[in-house]
C-alpha atoms as a PDB file:
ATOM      1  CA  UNK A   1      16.034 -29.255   5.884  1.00  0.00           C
ATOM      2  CA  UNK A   2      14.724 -25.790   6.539  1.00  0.00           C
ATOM      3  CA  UNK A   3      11.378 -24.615   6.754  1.00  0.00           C
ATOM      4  CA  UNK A   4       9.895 -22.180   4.557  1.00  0.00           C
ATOM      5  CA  UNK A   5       7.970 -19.671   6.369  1.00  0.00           C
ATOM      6  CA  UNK A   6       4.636 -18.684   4.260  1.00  0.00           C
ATOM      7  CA  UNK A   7       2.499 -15.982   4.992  1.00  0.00           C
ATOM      8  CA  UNK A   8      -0.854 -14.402   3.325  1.00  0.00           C
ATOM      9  CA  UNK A   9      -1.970 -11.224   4.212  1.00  0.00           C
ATOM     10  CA  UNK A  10      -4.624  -9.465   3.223  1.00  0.00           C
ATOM     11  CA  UNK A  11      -4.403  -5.715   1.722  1.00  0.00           C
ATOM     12  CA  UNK A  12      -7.618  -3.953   1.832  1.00  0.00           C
ATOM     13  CA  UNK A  13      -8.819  -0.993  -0.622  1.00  0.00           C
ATOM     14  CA  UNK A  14      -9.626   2.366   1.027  1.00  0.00           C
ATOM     15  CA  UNK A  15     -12.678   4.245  -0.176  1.00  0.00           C
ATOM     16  CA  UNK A  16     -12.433   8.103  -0.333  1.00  0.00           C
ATOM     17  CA  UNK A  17     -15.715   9.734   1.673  1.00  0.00           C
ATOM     18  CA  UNK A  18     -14.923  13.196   0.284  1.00  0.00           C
ATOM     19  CA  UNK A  19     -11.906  15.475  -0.451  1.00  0.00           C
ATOM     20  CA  UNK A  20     -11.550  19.245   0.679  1.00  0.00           C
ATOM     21  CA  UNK A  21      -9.367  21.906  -1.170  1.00  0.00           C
ATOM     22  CA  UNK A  22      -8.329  23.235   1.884  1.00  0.00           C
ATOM     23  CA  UNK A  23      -5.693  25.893   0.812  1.00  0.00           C
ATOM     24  CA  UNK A  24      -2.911  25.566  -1.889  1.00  0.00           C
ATOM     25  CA  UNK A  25       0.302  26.161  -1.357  1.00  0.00           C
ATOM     26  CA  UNK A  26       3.137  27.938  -2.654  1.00  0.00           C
ATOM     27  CA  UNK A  27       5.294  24.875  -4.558  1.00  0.00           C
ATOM     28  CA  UNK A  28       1.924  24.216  -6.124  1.00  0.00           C
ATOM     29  CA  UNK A  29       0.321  21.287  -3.912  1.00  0.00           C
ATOM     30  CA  UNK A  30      -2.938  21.632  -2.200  1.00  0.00           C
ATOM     31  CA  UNK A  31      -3.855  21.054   1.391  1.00  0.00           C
ATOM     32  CA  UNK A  32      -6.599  18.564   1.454  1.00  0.00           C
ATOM     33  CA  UNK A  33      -8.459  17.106   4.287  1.00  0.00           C
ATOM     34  CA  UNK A  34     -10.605  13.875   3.609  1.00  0.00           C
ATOM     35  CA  UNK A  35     -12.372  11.641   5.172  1.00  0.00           C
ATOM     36  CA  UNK A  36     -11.608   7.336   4.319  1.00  0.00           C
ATOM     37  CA  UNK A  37     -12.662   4.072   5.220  1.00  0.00           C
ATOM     38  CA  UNK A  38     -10.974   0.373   4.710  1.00  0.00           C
ATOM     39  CA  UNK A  39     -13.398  -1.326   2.380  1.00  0.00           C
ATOM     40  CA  UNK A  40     -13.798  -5.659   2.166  1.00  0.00           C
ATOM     41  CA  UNK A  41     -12.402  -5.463  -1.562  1.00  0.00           C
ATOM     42  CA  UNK A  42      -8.590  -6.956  -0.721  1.00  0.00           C
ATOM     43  CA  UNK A  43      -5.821  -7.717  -2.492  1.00  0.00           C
ATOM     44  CA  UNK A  44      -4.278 -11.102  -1.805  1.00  0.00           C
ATOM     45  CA  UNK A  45      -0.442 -10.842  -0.354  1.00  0.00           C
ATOM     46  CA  UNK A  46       1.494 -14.234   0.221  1.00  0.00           C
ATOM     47  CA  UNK A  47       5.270 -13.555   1.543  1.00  0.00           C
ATOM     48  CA  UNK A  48       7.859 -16.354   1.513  1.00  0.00           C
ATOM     49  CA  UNK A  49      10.384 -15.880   3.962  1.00  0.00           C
ATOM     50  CA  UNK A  50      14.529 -16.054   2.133  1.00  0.00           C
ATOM     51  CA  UNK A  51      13.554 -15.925  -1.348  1.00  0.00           C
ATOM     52  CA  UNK A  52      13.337 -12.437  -3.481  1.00  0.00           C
ATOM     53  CA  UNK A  53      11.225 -12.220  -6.196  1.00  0.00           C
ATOM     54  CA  UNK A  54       7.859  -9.975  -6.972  1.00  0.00           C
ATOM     55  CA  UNK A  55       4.570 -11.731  -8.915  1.00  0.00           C
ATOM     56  CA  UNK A  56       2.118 -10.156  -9.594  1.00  0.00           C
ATOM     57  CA  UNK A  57      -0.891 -11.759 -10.508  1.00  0.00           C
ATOM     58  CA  UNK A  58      -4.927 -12.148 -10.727  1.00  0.00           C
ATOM     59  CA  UNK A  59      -7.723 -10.361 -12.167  1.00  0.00           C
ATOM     60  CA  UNK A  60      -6.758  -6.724 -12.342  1.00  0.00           C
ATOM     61  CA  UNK A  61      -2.898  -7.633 -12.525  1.00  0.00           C
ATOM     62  CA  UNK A  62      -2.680  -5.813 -16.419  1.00  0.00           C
ATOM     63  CA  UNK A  63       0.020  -3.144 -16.861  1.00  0.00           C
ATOM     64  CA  UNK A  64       1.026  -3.791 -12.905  1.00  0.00           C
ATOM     65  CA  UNK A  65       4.799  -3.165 -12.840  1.00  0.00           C
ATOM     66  CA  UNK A  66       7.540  -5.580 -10.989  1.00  0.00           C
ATOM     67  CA  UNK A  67      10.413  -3.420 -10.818  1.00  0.00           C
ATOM     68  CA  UNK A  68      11.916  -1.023  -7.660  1.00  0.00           C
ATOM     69  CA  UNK A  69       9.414   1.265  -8.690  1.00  0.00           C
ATOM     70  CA  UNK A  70       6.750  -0.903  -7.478  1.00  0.00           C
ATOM     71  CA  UNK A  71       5.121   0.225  -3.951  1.00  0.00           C
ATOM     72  CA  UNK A  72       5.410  -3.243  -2.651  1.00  0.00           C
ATOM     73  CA  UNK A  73       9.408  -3.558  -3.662  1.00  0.00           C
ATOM     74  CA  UNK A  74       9.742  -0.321  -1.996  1.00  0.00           C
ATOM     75  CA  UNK A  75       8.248  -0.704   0.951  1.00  0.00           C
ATOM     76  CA  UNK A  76      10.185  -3.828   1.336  1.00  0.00           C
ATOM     77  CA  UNK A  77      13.755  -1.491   0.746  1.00  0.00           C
ATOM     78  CA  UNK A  78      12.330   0.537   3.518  1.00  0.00           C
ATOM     79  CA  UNK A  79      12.286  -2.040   6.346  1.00  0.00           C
ATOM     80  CA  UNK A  80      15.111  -3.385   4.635  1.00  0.00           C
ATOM     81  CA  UNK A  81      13.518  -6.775   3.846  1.00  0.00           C
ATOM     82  CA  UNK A  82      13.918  -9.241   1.364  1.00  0.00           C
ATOM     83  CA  UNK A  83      11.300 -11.658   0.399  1.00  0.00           C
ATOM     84  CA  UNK A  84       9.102 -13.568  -2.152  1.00  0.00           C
ATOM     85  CA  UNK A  85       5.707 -12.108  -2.666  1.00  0.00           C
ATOM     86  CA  UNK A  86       3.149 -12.668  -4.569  1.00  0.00           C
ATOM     87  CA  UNK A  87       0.532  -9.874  -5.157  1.00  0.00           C
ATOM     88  CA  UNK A  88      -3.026 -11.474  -6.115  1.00  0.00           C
ATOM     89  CA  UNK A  89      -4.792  -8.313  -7.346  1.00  0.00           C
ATOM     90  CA  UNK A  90      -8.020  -7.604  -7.106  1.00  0.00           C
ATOM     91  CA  UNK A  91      -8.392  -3.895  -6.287  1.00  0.00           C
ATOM     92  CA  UNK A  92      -8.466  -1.946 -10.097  1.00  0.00           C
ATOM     93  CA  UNK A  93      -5.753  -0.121 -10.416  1.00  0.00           C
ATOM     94  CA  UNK A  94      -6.161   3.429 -11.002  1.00  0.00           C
ATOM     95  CA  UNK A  95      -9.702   3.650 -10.239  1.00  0.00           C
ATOM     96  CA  UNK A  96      -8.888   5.492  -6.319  1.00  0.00           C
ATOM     97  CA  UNK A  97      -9.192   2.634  -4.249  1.00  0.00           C
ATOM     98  CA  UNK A  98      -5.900   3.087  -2.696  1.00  0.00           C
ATOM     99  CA  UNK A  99      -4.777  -0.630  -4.392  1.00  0.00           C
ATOM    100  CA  UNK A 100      -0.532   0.023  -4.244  1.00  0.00           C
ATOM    101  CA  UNK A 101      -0.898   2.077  -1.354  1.00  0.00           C
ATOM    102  CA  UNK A 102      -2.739  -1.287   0.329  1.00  0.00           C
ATOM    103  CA  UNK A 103      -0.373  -3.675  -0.449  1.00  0.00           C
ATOM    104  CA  UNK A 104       2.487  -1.394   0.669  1.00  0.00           C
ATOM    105  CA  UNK A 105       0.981  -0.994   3.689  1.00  0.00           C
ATOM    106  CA  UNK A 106       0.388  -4.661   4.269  1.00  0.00           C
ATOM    107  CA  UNK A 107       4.086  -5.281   4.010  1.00  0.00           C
ATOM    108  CA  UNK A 108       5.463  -2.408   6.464  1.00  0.00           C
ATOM    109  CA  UNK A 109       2.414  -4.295   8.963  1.00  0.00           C
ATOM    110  CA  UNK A 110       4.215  -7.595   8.236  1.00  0.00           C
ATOM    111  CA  UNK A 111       7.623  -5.780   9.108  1.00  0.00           C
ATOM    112  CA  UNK A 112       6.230  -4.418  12.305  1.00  0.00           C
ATOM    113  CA  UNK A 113       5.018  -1.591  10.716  1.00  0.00           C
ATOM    114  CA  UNK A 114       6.732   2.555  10.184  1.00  0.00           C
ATOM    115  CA  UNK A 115       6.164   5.559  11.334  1.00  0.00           C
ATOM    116  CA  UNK A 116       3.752   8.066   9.117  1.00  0.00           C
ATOM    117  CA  UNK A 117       6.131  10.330   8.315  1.00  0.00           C
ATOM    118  CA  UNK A 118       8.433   6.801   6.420  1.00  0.00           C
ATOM    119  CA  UNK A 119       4.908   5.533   5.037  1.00  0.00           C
ATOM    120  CA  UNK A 120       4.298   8.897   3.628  1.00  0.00           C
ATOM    121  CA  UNK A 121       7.488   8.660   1.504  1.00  0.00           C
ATOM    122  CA  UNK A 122       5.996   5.722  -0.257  1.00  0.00           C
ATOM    123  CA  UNK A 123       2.759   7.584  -1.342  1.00  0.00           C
ATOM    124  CA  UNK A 124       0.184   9.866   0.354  1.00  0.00           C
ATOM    125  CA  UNK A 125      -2.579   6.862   1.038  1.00  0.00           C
ATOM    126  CA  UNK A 126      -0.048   4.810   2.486  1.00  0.00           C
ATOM    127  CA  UNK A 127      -0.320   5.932   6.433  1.00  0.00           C
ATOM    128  CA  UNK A 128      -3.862   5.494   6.188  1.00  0.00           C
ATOM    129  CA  UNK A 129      -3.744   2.325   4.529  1.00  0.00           C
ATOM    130  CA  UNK A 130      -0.636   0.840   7.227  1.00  0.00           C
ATOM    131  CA  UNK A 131      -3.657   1.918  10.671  1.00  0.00           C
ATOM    132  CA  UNK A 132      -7.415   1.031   8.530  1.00  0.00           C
ATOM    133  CA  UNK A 133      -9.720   1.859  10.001  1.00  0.00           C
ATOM    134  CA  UNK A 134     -11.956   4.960   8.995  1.00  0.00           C
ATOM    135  CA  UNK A 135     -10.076   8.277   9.739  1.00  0.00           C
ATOM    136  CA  UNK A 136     -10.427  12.029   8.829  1.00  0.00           C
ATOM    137  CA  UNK A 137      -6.897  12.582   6.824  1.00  0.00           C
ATOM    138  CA  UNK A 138      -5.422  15.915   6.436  1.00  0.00           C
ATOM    139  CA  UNK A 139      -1.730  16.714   4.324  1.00  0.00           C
ATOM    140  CA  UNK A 140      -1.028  17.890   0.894  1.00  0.00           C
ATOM    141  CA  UNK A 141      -1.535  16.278  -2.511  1.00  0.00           C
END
């Protein structure tokens, strides 16, 4: 019989310090420079090793989406992975906290992480959330 390899990573939530308007530019984003911090509020990631499926689950699971649009299903296209994961969410969605971005990040760190420049193609907080840390963050959004 084969073993199934389990593992449970934690994603945490990234609080915003402040956000500068820096400059805006001419296809309409904004240059921004901000300062963030990895908070203790986590979502709960468990991967299982040659299975494929997405759950998503817990307390602020509602209106989460399971599809390739999800960050977590494509982060996993872009280390060209397949696995089963289960998402226990705790970080609201919506509310800035950087809660997709997280658990995308906690993936490309399972996968041996990505440059910036690939996390960035999954969403803005995404490089930030893949190092932690606290961090002054400049770019466009």
């Amino acid at each position: 019989t084969k073993q199934v390899r389990m593992t449970v990573l934690l994603a945490p939530a990234k609080l915003t310090w402040y956000l500068e308007i820096t400059g805006k530019r001419e296809d309409g984003y904004h240059e921004l420079r901000s300062e963030m911090t990895a908070i203790e509020l986590c979502d709960r990631i468990t991967i299982v090793d040659d299975t494929d499926y997405l759950h998503i689950e817990g307390p602020t699971a509602v209106g989460v989406v399971t599809d390739a649009t999800n960050l977590v299903s494509r982060a996993l296209a872009l280390v060209g992975r397949n696995a089963g994961v289960t998402v226990e969410k705790f970080i609201p969605t919506g509310g800035g906290l950087g809660g997709g971005s997280a658990d995308a990040a906690a993936i490309l760190r399972w996968a041996g992480g990505v440059s910036n420049e690939e996390a960035l193609g999954l969403g803005s907080d995404v490089p930030f959330c893949q190092l932690g840390g606290r961090a002054l963050v400049e770019g466009i959004g």
